[in-house]
PDB file of N, CA and C in Angstrom:
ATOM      1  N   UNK A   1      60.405 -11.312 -49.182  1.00  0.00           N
ATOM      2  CA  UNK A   1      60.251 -10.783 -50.516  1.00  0.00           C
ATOM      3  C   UNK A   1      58.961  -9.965 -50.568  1.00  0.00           C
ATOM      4  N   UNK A   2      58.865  -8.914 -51.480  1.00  0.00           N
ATOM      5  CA  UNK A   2      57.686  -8.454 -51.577  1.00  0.00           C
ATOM      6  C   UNK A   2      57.058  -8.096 -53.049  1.00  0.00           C
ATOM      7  N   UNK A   3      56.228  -8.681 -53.282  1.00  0.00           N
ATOM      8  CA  UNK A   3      55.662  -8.603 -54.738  1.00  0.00           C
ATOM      9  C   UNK A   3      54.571  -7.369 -54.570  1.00  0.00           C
ATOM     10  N   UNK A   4      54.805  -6.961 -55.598  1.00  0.00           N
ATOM     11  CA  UNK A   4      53.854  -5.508 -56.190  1.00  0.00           C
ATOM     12  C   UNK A   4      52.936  -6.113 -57.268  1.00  0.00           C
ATOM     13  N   UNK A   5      51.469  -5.821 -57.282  1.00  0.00           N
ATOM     14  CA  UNK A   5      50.667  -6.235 -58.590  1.00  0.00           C
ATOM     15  C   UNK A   5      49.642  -5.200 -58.540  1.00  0.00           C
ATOM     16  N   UNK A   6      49.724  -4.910 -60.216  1.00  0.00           N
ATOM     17  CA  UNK A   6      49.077  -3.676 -60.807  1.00  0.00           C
ATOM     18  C   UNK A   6      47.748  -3.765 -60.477  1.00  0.00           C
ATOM     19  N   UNK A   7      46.897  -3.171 -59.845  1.00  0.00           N
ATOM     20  CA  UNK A   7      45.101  -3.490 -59.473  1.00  0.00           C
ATOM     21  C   UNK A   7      44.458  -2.915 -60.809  1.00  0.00           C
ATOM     22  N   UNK A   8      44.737  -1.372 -61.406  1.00  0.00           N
ATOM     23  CA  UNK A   8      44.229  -0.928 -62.183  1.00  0.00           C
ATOM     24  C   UNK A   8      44.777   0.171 -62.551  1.00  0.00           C
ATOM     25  N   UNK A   9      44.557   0.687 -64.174  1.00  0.00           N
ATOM     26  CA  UNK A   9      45.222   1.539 -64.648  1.00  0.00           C
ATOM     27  C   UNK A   9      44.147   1.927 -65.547  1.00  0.00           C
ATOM     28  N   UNK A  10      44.174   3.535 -65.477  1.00  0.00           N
ATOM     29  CA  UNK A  10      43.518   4.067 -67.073  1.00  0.00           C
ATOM     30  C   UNK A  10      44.360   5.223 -67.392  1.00  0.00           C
ATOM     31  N   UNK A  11      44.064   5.824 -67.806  1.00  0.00           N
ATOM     32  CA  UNK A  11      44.446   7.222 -68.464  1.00  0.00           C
ATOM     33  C   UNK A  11      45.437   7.976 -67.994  1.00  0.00           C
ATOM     34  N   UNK A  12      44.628   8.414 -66.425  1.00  0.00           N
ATOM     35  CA  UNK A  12      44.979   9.428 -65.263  1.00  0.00           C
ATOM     36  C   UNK A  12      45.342   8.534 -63.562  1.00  0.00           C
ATOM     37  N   UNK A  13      45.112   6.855 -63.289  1.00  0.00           N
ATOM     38  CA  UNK A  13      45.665   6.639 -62.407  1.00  0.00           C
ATOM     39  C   UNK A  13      45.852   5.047 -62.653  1.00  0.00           C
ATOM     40  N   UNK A  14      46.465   4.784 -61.631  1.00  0.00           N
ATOM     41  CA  UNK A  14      47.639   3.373 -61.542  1.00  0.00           C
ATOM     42  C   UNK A  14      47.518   3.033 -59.991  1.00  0.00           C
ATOM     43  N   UNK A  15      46.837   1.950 -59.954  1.00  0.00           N
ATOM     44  CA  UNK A  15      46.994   1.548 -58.187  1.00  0.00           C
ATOM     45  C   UNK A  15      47.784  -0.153 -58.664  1.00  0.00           C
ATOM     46  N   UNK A  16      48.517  -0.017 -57.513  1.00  0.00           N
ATOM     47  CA  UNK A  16      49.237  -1.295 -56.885  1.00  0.00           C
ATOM     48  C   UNK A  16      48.665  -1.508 -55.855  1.00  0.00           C
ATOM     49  N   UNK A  17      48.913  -2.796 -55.585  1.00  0.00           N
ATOM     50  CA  UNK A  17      49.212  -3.367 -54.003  1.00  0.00           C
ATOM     51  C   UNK A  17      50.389  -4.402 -54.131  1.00  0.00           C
ATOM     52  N   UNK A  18      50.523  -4.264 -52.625  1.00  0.00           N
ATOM     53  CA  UNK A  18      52.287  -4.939 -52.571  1.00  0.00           C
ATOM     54  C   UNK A  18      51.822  -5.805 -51.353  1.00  0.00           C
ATOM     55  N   UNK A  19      52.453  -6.260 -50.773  1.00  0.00           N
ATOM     56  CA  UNK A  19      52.448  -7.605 -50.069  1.00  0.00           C
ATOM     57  C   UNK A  19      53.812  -8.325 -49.729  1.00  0.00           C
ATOM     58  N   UNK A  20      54.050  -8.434 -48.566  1.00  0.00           N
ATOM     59  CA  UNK A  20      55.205  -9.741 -48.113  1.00  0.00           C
ATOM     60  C   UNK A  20      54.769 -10.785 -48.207  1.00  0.00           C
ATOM     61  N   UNK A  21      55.797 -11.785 -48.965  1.00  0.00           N
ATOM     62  CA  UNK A  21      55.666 -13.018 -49.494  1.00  0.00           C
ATOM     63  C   UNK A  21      54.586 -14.045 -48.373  1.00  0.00           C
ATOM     64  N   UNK A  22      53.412 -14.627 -49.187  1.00  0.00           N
ATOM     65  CA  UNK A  22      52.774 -15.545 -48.350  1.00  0.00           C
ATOM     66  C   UNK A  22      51.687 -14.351 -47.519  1.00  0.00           C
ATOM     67  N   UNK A  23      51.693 -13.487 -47.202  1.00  0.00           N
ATOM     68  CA  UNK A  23      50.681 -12.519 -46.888  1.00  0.00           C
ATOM     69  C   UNK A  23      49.970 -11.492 -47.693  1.00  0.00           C
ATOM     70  N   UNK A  24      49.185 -12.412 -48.774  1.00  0.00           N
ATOM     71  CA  UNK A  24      48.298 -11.349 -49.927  1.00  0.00           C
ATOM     72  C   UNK A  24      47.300 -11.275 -49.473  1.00  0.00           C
ATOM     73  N   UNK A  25      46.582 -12.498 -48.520  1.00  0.00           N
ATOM     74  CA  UNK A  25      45.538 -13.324 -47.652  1.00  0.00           C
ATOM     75  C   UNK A  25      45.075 -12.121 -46.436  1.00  0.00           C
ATOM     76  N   UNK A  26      46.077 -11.435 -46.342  1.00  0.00           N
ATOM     77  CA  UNK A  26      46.226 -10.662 -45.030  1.00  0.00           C
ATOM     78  C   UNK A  26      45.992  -9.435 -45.086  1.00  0.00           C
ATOM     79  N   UNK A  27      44.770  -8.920 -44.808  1.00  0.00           N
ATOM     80  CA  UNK A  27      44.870  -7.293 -45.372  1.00  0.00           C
ATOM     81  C   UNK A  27      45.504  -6.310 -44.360  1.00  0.00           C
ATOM     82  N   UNK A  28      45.635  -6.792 -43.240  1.00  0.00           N
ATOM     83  CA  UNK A  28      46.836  -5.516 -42.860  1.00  0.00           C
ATOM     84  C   UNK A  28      48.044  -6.071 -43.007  1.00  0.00           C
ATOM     85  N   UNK A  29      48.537  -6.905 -43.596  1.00  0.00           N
ATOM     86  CA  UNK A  29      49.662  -7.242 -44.173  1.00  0.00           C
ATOM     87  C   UNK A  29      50.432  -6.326 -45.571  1.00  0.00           C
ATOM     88  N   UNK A  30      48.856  -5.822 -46.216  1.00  0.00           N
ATOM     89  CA  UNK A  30      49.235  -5.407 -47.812  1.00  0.00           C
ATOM     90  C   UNK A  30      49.218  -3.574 -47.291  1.00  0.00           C
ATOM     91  N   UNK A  31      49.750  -3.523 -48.802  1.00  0.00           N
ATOM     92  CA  UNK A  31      49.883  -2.156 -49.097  1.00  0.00           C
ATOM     93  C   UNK A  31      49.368  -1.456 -49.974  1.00  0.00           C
ATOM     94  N   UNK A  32      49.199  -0.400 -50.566  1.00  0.00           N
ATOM     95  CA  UNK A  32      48.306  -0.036 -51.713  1.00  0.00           C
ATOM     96  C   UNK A  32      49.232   1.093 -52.178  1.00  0.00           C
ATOM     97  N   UNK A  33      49.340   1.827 -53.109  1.00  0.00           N
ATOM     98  CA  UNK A  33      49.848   2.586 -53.880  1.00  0.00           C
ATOM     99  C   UNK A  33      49.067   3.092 -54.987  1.00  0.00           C
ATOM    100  N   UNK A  34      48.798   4.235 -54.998  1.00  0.00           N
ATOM    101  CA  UNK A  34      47.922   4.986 -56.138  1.00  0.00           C
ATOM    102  C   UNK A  34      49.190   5.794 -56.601  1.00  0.00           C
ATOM    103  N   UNK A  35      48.911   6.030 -58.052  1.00  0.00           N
ATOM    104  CA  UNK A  35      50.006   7.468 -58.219  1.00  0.00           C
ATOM    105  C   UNK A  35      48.451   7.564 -59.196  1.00  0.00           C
ATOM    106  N   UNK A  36      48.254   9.418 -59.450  1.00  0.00           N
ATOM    107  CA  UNK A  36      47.516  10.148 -60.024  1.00  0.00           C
ATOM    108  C   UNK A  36      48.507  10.943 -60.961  1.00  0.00           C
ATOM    109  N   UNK A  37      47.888  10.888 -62.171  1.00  0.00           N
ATOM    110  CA  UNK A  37      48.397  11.853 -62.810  1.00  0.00           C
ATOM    111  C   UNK A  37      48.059  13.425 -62.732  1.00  0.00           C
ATOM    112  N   UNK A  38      49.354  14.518 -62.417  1.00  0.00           N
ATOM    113  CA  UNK A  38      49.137  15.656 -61.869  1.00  0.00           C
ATOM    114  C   UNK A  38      49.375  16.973 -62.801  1.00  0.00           C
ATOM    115  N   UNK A  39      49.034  17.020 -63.770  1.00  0.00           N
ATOM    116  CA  UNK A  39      49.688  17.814 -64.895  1.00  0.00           C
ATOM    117  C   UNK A  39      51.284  17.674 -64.788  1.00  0.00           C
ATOM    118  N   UNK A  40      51.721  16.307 -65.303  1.00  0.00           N
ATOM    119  CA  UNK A  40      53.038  16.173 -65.904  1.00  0.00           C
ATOM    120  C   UNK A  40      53.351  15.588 -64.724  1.00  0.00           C
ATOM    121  N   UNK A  41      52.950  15.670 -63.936  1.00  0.00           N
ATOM    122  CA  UNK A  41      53.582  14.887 -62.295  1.00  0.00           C
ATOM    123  C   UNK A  41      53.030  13.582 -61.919  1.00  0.00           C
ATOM    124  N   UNK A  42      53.288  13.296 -60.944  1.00  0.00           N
ATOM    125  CA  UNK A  42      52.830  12.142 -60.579  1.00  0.00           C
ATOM    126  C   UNK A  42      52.702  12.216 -58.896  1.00  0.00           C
ATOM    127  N   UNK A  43      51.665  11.661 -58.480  1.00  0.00           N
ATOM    128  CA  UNK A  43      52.042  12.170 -56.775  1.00  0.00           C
ATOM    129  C   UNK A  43      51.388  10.673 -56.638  1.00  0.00           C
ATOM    130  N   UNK A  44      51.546   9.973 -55.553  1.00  0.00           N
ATOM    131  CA  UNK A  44      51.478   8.695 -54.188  1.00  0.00           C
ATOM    132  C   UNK A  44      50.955   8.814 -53.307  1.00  0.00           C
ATOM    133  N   UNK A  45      50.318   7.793 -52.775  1.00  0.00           N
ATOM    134  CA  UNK A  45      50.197   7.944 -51.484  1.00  0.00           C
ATOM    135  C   UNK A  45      49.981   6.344 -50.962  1.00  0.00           C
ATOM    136  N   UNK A  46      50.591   5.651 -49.846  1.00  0.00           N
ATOM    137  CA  UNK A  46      50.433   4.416 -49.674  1.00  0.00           C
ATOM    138  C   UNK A  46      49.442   4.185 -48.660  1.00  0.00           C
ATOM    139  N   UNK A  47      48.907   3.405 -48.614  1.00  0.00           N
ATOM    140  CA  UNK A  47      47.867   3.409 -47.474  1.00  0.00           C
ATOM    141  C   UNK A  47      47.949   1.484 -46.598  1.00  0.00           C
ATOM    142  N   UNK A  48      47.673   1.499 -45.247  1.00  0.00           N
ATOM    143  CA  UNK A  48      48.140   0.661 -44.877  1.00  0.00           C
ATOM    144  C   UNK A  48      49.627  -0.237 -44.166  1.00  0.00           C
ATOM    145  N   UNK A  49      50.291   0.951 -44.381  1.00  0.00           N
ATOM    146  CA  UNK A  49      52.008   0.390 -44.288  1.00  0.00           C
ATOM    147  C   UNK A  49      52.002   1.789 -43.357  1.00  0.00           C
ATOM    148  N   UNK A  50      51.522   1.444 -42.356  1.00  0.00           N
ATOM    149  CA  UNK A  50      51.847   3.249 -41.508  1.00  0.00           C
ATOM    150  C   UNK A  50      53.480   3.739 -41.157  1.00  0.00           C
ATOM    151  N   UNK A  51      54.418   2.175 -40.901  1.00  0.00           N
ATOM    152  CA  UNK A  51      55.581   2.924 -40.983  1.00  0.00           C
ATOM    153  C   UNK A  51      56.431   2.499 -42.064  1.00  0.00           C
ATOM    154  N   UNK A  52      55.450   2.383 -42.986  1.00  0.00           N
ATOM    155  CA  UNK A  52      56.246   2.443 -44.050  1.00  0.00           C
ATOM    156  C   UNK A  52      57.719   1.195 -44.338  1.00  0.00           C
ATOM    157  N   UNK A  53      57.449   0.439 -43.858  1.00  0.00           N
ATOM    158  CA  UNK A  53      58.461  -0.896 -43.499  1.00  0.00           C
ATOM    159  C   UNK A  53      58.577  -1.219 -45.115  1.00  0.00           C
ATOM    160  N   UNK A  54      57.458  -1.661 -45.964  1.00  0.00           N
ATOM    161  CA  UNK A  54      58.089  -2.301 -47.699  1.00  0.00           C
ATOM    162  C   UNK A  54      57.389  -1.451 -48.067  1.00  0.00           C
ATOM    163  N   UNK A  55      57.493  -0.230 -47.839  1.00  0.00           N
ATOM    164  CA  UNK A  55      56.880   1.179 -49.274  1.00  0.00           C
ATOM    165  C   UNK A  55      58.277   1.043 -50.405  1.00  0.00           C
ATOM    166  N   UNK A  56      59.603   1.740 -49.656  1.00  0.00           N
ATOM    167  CA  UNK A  56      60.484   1.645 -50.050  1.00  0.00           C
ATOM    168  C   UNK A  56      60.702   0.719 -51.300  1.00  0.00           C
ATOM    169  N   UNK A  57      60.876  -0.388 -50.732  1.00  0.00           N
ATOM    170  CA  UNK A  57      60.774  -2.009 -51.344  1.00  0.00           C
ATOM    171  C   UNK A  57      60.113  -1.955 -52.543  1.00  0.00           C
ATOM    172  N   UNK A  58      58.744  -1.580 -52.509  1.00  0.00           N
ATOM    173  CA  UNK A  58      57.602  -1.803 -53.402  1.00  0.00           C
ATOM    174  C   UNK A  58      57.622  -0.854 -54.306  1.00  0.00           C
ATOM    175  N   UNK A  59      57.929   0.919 -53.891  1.00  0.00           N
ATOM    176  CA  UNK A  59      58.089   1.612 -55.074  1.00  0.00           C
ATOM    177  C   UNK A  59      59.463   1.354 -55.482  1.00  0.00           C
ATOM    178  N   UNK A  60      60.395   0.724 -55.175  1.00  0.00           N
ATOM    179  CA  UNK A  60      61.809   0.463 -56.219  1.00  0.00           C
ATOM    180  C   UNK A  60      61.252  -0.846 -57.238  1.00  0.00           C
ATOM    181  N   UNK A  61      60.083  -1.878 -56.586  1.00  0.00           N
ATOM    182  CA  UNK A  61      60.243  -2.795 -57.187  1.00  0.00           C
ATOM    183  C   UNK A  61      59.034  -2.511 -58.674  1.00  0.00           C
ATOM    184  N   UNK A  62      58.468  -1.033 -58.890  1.00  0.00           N
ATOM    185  CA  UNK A  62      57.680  -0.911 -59.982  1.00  0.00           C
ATOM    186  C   UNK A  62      58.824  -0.355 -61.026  1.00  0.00           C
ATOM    187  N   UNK A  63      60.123   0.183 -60.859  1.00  0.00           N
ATOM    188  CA  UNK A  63      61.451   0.255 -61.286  1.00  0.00           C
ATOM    189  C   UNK A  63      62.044  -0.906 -61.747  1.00  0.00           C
ATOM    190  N   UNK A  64      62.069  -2.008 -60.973  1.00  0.00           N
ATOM    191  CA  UNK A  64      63.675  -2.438 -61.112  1.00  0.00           C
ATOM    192  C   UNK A  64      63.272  -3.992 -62.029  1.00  0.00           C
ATOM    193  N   UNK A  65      64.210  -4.483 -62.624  1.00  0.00           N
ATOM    194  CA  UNK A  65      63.713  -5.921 -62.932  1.00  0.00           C
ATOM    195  C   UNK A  65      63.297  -7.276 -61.723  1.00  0.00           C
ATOM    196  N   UNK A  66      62.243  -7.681 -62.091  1.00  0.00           N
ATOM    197  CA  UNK A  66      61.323  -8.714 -61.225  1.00  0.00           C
ATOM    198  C   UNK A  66      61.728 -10.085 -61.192  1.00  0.00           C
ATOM    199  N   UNK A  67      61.812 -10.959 -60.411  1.00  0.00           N
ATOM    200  CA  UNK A  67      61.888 -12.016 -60.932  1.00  0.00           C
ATOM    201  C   UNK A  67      60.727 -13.250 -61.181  1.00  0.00           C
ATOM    202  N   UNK A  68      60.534 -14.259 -61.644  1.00  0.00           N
ATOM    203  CA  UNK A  68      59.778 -15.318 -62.091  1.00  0.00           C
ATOM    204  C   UNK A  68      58.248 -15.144 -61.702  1.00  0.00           C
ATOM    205  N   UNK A  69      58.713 -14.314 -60.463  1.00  0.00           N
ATOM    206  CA  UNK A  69      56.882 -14.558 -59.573  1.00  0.00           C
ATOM    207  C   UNK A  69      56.839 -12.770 -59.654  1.00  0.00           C
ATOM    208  N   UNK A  70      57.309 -11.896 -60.024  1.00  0.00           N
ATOM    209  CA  UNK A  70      56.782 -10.776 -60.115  1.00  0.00           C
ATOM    210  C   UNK A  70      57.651 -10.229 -58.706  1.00  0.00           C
ATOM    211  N   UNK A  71      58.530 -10.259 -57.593  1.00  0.00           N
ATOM    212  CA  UNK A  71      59.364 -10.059 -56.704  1.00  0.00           C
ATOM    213  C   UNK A  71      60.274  -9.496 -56.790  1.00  0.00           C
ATOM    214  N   UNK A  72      60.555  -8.199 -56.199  1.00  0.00           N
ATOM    215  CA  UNK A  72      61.988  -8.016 -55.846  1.00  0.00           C
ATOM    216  C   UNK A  72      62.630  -8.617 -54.087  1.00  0.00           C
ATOM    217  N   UNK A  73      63.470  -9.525 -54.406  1.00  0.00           N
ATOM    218  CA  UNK A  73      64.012  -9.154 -52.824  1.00  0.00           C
ATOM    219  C   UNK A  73      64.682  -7.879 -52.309  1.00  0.00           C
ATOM    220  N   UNK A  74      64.496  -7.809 -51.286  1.00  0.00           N
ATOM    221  CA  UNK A  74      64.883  -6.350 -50.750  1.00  0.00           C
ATOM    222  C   UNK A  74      66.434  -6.057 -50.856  1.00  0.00           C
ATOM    223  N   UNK A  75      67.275  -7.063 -50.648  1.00  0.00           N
ATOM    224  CA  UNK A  75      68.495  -7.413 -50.854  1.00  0.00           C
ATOM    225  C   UNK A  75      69.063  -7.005 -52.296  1.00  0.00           C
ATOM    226  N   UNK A  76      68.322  -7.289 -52.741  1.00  0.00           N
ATOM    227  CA  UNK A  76      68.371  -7.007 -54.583  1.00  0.00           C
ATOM    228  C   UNK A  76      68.392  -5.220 -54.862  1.00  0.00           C
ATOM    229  N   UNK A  77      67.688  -5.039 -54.181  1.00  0.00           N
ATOM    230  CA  UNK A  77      67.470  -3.493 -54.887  1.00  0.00           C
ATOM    231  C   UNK A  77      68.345  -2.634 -54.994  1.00  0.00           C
ATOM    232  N   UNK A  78      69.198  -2.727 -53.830  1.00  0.00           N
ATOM    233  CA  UNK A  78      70.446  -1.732 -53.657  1.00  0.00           C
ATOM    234  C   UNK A  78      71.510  -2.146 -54.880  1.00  0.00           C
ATOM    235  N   UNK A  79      71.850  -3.473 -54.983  1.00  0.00           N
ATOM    236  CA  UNK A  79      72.459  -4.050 -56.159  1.00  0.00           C
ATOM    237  C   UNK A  79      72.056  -3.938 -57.534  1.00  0.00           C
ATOM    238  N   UNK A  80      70.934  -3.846 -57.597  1.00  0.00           N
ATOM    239  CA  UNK A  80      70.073  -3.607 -58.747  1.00  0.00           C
ATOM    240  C   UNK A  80      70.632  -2.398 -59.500  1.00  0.00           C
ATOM    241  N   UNK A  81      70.841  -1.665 -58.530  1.00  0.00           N
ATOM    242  CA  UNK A  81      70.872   0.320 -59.357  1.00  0.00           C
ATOM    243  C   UNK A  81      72.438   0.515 -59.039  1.00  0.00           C
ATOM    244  N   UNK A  82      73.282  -0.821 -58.268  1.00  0.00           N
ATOM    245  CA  UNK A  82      74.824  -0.378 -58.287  1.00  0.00           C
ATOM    246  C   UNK A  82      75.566  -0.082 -59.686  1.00  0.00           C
TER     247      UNK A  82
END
């Protein structure tokens, strides 16, 4: 599973970090996610996840409904948007 939690937000940016279940402890375990606001846009960039293994995961799971602990399973997501 991989949980996403909001670090900080103001005005103009929004960082996450995401994490596989039981590895928040672990910093090359986590992930980070900034989006900046770009005149009307929004742009990303993840840092830490070099191939990108739960980017995927983590930006569907700031989308999709969470469950109890803040989680999407990965399993879920494709079902989620069927």
């Amino acid at each position: 599973m991989v949980t996403v939690i909001k670090r900080y937000e103001d005005a103009e940016v929004m960082a996450f970090d995401y994490f596989i279940e039981a590895h928040h402890d672990v910093y090359e375990d986590t992930g980070h996610i900034v989006m900046k606001s770009n005149g009307g846009m929004a742009t990303w960039r993840a840092v830490n996840d070099g191939d990108e293994t739960y980017l995927k995961t983590a930006l569907t799971a700031l989308f999709e409904r969470r469950d109890e602990n803040g989680g999407v399973y990965p399993e879920q997501v494709g079902a989620a948007t069927a």
